[in-house]
C-alpha atoms as a PDB file:
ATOM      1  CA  UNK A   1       6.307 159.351 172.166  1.00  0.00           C
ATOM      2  CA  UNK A   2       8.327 158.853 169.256  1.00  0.00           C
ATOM      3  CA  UNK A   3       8.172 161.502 166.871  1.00  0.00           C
ATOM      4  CA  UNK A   4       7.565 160.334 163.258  1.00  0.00           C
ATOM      5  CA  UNK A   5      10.694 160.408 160.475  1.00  0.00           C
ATOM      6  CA  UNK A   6      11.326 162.876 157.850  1.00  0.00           C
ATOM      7  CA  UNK A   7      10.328 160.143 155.658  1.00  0.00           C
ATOM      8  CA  UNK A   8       7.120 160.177 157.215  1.00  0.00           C
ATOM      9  CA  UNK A   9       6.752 164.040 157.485  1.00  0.00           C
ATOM     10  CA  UNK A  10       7.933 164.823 153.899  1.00  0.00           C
ATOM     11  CA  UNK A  11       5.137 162.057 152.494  1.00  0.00           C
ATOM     12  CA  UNK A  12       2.102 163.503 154.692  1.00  0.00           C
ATOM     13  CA  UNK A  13       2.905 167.026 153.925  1.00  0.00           C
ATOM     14  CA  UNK A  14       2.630 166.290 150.005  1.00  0.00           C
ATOM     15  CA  UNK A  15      -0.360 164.947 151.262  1.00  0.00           C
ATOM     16  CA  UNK A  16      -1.478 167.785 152.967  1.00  0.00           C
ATOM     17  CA  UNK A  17      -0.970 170.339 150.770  1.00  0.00           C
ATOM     18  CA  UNK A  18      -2.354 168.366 147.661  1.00  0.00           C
ATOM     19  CA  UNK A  19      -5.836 167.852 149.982  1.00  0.00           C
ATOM     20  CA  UNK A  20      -5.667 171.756 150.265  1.00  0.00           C
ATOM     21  CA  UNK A  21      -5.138 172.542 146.168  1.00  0.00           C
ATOM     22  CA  UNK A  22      -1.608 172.326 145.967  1.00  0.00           C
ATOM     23  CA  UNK A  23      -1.034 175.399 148.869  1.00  0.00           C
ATOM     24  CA  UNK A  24      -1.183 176.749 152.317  1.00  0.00           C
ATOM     25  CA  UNK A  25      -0.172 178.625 155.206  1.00  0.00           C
ATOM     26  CA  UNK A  26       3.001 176.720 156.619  1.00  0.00           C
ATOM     27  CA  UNK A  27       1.293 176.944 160.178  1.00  0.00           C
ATOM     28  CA  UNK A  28      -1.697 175.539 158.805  1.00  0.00           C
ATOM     29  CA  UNK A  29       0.404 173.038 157.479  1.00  0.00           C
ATOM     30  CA  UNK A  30       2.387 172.216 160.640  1.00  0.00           C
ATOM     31  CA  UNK A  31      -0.969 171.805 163.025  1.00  0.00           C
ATOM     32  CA  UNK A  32      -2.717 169.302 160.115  1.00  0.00           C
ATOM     33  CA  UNK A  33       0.886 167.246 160.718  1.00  0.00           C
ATOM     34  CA  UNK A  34       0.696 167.457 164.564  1.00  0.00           C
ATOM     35  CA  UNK A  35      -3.214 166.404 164.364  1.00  0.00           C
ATOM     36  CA  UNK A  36      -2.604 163.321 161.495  1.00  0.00           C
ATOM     37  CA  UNK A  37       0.636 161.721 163.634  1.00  0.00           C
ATOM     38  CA  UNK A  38      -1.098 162.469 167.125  1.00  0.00           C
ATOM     39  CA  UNK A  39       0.871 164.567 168.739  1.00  0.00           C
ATOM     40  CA  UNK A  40      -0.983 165.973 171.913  1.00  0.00           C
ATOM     41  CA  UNK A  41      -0.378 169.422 172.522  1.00  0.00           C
ATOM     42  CA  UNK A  42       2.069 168.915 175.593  1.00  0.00           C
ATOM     43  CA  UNK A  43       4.116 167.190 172.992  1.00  0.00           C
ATOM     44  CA  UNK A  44       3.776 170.088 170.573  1.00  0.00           C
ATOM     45  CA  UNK A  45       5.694 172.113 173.236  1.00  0.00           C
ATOM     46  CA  UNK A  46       9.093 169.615 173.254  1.00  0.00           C
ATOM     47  CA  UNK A  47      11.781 171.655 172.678  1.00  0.00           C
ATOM     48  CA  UNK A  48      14.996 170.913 171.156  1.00  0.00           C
ATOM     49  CA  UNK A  49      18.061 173.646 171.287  1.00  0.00           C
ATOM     50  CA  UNK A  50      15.564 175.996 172.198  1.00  0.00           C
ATOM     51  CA  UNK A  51      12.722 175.426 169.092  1.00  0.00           C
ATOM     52  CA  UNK A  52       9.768 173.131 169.256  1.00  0.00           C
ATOM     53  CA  UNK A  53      11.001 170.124 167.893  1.00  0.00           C
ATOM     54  CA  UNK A  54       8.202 169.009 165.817  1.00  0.00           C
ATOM     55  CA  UNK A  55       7.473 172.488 163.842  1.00  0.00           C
ATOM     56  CA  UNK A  56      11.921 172.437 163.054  1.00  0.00           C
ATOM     57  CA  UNK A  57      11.173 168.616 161.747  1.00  0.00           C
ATOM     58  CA  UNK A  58       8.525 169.920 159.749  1.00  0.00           C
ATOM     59  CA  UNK A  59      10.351 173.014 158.401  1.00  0.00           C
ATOM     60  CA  UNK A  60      13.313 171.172 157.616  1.00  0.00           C
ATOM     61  CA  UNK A  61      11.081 168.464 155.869  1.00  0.00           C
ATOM     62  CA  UNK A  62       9.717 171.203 153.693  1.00  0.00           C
ATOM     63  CA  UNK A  63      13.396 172.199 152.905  1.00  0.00           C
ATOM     64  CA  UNK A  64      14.814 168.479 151.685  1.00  0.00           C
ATOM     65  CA  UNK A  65      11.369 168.744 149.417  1.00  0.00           C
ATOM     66  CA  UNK A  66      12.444 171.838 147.633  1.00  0.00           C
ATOM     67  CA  UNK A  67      15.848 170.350 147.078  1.00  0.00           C
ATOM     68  CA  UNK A  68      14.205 167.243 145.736  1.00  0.00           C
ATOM     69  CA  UNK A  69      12.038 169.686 143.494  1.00  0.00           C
ATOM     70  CA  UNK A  70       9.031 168.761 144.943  1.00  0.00           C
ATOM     71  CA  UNK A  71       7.627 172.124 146.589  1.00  0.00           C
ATOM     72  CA  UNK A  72       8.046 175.115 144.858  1.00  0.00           C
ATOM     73  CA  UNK A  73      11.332 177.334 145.471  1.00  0.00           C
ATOM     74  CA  UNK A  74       9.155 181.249 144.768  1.00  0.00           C
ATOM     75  CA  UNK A  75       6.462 180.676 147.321  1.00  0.00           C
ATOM     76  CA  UNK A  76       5.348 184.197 149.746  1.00  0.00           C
ATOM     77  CA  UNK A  77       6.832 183.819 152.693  1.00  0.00           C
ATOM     78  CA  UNK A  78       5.320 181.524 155.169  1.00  0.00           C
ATOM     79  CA  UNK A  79       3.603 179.795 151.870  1.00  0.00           C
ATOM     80  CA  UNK A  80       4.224 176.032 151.321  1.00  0.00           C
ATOM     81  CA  UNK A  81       3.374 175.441 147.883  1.00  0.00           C
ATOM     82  CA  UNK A  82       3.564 172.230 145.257  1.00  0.00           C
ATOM     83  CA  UNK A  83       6.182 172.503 142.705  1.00  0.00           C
ATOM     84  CA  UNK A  84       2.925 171.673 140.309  1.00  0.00           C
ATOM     85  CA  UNK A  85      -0.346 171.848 141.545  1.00  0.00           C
ATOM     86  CA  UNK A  86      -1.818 168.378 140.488  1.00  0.00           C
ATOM     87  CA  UNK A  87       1.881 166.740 140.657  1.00  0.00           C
ATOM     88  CA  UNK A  88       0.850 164.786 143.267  1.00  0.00           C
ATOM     89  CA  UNK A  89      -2.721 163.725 142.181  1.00  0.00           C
ATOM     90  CA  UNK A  90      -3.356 159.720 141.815  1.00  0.00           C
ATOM     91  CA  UNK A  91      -1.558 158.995 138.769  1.00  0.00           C
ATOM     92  CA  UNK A  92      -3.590 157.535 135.451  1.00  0.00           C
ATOM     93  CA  UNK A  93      -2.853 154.565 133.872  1.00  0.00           C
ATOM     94  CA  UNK A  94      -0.949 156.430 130.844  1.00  0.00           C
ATOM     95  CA  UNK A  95       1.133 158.331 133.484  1.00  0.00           C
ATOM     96  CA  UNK A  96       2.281 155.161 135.429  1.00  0.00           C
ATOM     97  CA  UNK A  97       3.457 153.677 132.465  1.00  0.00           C
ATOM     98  CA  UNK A  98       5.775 157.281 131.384  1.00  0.00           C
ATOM     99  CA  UNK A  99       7.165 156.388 134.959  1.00  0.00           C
ATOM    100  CA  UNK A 100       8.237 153.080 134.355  1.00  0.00           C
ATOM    101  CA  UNK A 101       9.257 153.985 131.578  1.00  0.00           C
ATOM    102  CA  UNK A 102      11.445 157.081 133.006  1.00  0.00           C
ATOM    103  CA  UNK A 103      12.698 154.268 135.137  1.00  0.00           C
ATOM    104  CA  UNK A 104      14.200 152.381 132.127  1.00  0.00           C
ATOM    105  CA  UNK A 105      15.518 154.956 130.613  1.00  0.00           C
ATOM    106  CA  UNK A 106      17.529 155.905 133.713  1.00  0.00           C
ATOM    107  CA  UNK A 107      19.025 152.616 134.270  1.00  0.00           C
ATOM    108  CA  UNK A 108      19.540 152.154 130.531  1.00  0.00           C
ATOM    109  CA  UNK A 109      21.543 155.501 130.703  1.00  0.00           C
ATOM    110  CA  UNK A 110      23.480 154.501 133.941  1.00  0.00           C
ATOM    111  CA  UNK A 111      25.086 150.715 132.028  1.00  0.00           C
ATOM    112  CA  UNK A 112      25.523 153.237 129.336  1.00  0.00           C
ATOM    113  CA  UNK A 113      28.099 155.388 131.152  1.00  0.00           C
ATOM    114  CA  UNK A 114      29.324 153.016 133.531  1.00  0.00           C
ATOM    115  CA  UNK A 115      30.324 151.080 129.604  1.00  0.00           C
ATOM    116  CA  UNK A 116      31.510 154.315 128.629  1.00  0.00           C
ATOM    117  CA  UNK A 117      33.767 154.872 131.640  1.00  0.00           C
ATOM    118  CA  UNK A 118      35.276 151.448 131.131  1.00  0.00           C
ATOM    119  CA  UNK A 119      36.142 152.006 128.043  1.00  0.00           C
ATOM    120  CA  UNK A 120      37.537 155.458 128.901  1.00  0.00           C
ATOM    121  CA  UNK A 121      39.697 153.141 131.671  1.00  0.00           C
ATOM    122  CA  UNK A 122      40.543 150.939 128.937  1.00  0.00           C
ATOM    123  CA  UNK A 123      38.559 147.926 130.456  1.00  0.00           C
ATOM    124  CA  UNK A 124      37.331 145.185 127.990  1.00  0.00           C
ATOM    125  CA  UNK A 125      33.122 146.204 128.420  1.00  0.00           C
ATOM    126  CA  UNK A 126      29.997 144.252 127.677  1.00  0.00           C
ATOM    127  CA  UNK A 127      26.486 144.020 129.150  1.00  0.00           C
ATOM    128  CA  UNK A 128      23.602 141.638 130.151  1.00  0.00           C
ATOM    129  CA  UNK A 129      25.576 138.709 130.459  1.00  0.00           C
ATOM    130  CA  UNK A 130      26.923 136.170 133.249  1.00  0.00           C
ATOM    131  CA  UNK A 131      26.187 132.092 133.840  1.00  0.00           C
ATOM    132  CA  UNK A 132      24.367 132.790 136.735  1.00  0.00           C
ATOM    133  CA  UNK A 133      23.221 136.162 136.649  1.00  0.00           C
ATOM    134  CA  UNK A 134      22.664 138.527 133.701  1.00  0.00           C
ATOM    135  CA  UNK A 135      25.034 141.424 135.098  1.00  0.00           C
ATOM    136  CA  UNK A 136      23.994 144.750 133.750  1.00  0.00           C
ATOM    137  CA  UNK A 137      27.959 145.874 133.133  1.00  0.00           C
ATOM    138  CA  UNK A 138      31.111 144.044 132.898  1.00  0.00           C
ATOM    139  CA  UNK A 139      34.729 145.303 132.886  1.00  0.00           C
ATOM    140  CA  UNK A 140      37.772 142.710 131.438  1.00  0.00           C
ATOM    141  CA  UNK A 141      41.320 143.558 131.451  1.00  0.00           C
ATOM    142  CA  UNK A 142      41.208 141.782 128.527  1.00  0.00           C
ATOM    143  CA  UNK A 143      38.375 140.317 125.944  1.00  0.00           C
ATOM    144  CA  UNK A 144      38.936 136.485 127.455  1.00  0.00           C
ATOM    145  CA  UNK A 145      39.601 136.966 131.178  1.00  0.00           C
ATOM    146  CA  UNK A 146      36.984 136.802 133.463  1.00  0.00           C
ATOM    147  CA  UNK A 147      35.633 140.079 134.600  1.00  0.00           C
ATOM    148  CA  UNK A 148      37.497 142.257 137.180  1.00  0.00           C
ATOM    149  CA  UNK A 149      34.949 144.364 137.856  1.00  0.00           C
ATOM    150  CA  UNK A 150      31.118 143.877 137.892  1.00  0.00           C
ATOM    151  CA  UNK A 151      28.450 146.962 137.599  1.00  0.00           C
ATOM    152  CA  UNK A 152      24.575 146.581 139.192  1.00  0.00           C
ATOM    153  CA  UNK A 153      22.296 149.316 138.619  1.00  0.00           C
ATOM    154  CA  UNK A 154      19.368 149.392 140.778  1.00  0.00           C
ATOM    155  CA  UNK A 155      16.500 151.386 139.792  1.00  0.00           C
ATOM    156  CA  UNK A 156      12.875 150.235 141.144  1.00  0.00           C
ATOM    157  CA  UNK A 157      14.381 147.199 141.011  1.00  0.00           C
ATOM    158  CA  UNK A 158      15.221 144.452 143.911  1.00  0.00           C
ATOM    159  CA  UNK A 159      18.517 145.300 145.957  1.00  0.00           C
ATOM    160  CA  UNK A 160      18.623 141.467 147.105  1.00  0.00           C
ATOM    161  CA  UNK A 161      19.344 140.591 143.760  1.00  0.00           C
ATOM    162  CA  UNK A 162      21.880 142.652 142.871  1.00  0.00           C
ATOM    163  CA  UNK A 163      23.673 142.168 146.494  1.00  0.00           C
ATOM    164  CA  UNK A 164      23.416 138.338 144.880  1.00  0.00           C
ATOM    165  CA  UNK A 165      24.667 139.059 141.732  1.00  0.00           C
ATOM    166  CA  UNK A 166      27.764 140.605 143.058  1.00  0.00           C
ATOM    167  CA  UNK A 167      28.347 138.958 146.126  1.00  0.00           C
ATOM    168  CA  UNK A 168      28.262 135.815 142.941  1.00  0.00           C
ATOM    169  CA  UNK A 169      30.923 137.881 141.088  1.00  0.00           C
ATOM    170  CA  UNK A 170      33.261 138.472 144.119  1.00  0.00           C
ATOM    171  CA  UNK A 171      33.228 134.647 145.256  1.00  0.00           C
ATOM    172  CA  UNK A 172      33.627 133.341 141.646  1.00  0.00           C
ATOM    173  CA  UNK A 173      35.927 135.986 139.949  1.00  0.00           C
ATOM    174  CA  UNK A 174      36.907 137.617 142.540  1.00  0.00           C
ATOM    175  CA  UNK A 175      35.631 140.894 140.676  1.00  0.00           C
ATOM    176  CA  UNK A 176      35.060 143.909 142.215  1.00  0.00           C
ATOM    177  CA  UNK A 177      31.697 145.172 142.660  1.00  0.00           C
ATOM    178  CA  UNK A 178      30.153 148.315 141.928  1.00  0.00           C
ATOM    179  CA  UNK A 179      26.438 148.820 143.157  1.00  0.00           C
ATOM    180  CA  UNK A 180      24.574 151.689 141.656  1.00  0.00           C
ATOM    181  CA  UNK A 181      21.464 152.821 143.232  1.00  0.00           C
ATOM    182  CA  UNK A 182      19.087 156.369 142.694  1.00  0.00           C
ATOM    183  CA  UNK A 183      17.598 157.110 146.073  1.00  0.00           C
ATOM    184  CA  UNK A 184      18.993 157.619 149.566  1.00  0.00           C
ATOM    185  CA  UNK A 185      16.443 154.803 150.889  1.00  0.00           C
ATOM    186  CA  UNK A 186      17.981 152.410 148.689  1.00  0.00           C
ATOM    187  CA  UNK A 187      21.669 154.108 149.304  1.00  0.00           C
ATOM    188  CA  UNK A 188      20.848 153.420 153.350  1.00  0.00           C
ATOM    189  CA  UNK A 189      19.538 150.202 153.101  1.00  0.00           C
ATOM    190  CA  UNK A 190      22.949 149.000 150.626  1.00  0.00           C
ATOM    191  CA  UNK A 191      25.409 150.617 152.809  1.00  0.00           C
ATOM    192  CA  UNK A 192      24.130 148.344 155.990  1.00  0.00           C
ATOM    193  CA  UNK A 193      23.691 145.498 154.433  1.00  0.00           C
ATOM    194  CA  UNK A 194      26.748 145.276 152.547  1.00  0.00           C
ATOM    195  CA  UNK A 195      29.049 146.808 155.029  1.00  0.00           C
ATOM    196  CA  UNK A 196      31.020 143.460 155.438  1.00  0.00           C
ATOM    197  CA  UNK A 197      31.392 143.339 151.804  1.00  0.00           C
ATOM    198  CA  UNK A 198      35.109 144.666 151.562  1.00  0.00           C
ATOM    199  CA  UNK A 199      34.993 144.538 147.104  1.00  0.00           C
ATOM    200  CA  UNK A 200      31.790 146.063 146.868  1.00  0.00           C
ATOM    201  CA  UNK A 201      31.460 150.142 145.945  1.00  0.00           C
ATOM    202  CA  UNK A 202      27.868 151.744 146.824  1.00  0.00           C
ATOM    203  CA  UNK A 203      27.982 154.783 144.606  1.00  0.00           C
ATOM    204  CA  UNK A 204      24.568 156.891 144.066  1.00  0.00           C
ATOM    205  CA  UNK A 205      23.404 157.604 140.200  1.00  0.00           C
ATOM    206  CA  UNK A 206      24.472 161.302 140.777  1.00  0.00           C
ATOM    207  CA  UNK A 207      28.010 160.314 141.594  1.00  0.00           C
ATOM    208  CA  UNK A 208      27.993 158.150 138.246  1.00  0.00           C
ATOM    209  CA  UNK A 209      26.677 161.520 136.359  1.00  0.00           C
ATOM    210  CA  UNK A 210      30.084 163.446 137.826  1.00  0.00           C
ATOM    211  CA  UNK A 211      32.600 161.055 136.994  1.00  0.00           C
ATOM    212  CA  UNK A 212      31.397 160.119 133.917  1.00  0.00           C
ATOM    213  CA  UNK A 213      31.685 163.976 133.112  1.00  0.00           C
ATOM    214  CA  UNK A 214      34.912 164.794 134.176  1.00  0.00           C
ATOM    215  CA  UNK A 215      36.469 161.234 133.136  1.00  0.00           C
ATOM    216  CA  UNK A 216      34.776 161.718 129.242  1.00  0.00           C
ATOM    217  CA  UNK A 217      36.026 165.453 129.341  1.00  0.00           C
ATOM    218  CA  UNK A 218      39.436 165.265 130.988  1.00  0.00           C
ATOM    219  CA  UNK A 219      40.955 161.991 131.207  1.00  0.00           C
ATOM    220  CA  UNK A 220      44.551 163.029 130.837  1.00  0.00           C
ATOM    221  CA  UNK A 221      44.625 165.432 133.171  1.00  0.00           C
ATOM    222  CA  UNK A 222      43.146 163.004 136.120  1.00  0.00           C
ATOM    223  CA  UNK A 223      46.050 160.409 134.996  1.00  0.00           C
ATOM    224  CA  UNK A 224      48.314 163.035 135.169  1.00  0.00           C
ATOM    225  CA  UNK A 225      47.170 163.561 139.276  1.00  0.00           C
ATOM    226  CA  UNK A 226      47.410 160.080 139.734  1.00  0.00           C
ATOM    227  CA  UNK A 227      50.447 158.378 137.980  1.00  0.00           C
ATOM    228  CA  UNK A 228      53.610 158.096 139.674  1.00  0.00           C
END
């Protein structure tokens, strides 16, 4: 058979441990996996480099959740635990709308850097504007070129419009374009797509974070690496 993706893993076993109060024995855990994806128990037994293949997927899947914050880091051993108990409860209506609104704020605060490290570059900036497309952040050598560079920042939003929008910039202004997305589905998904699309940068949001650190802290010194 084909064994299911981390993707796939990582969302049932929020699942799981939310159905059993927010904690459980990780070999609890692994078996109510194996019996929600099917696996008989000849395929419980696959091995790969010597450990059974689907109880590594599953402990690895509980480690990229405890990066992502989502399972708690000071569990007992052999304890799989919620970051919060009720995190993953059916959201309320009031909740929802803090998310969407979380959303905004991060891709309000993503053009906001991305304007601030033009400026820093000493790029012409403005926002939200474009004859065919309202592009969330463009950079002019000067106020009454057209733009040489042209920022999308995709968060819950629609990647095919974006990959429009700047494919658009590239053909008409020959602009550079600089895609900005928050999640490594997203990242993936750009990164195919677009991988004939020579002017056109994929960065993720943490990326932006960095550089816009180091470039509003210590410009002078990164010229000073890279001028002749």
């Amino acid at each position: 058979m084909a064994f299911p993706s981390y993707t796939q893993i990582m969302k049932a076993l929020l699942e799981v441990l939310n159905d059993k109060g927010g904690e459980a024995n990780c070999n609890d855990v692994i078996d109510e996996l194996a019996s929600r994806f099917g696996l008989t128990p000849e395929e419980r037994e696959i091995k790969d480099n010597g450990q059974y293949k689907f109880n590594h997927m599953c402990h690895t899947a509980r480690v990229r959740l405890v990066r992502k914050e989502a399972l708690a880091t000071d569990s007992p051993r052999g304890i799989w635990s919620l970051a919060k108990v009720d995190q993953w409860r059916q959201p309320s209506t009031t909740e929802r709308e803090g998310s969407e609104t979380l959303k905004k704020n991060l891709h309000d605060d993503l053009k906001k850097k991305m304007v601030e490290i033009g400026n820093k570059l000493g790029y012409n900036t403005s926002t939200e504007e474009g004859p065919e497309y309202r592009h969330d952040v463009l950079w002019r050598t000067t106020p009454y070129r057209t733009p040489s560079h042209v920022v999308e920042v995709c968060e819950g939003g629609v990647l095919a419009k974006d990959f429009a929008s700047l494919i658009w910039a590239r053909e008409n202004w020959n602009a550079s374009g600089i895609l900005i997305v928050t999640n490594d589905r997203d990242f993936e998904k750009a990164t195919r797509q677009l991988s004939g699309q020579t002017q056109i940068t994929i960065v993720k949001a943490e990326t932006v974070d960095k550089l816009h650190e180091l470039i509003m802290t210590d410009l002078e010194f990164l010229k000073s690496i890279f001028s002749e």
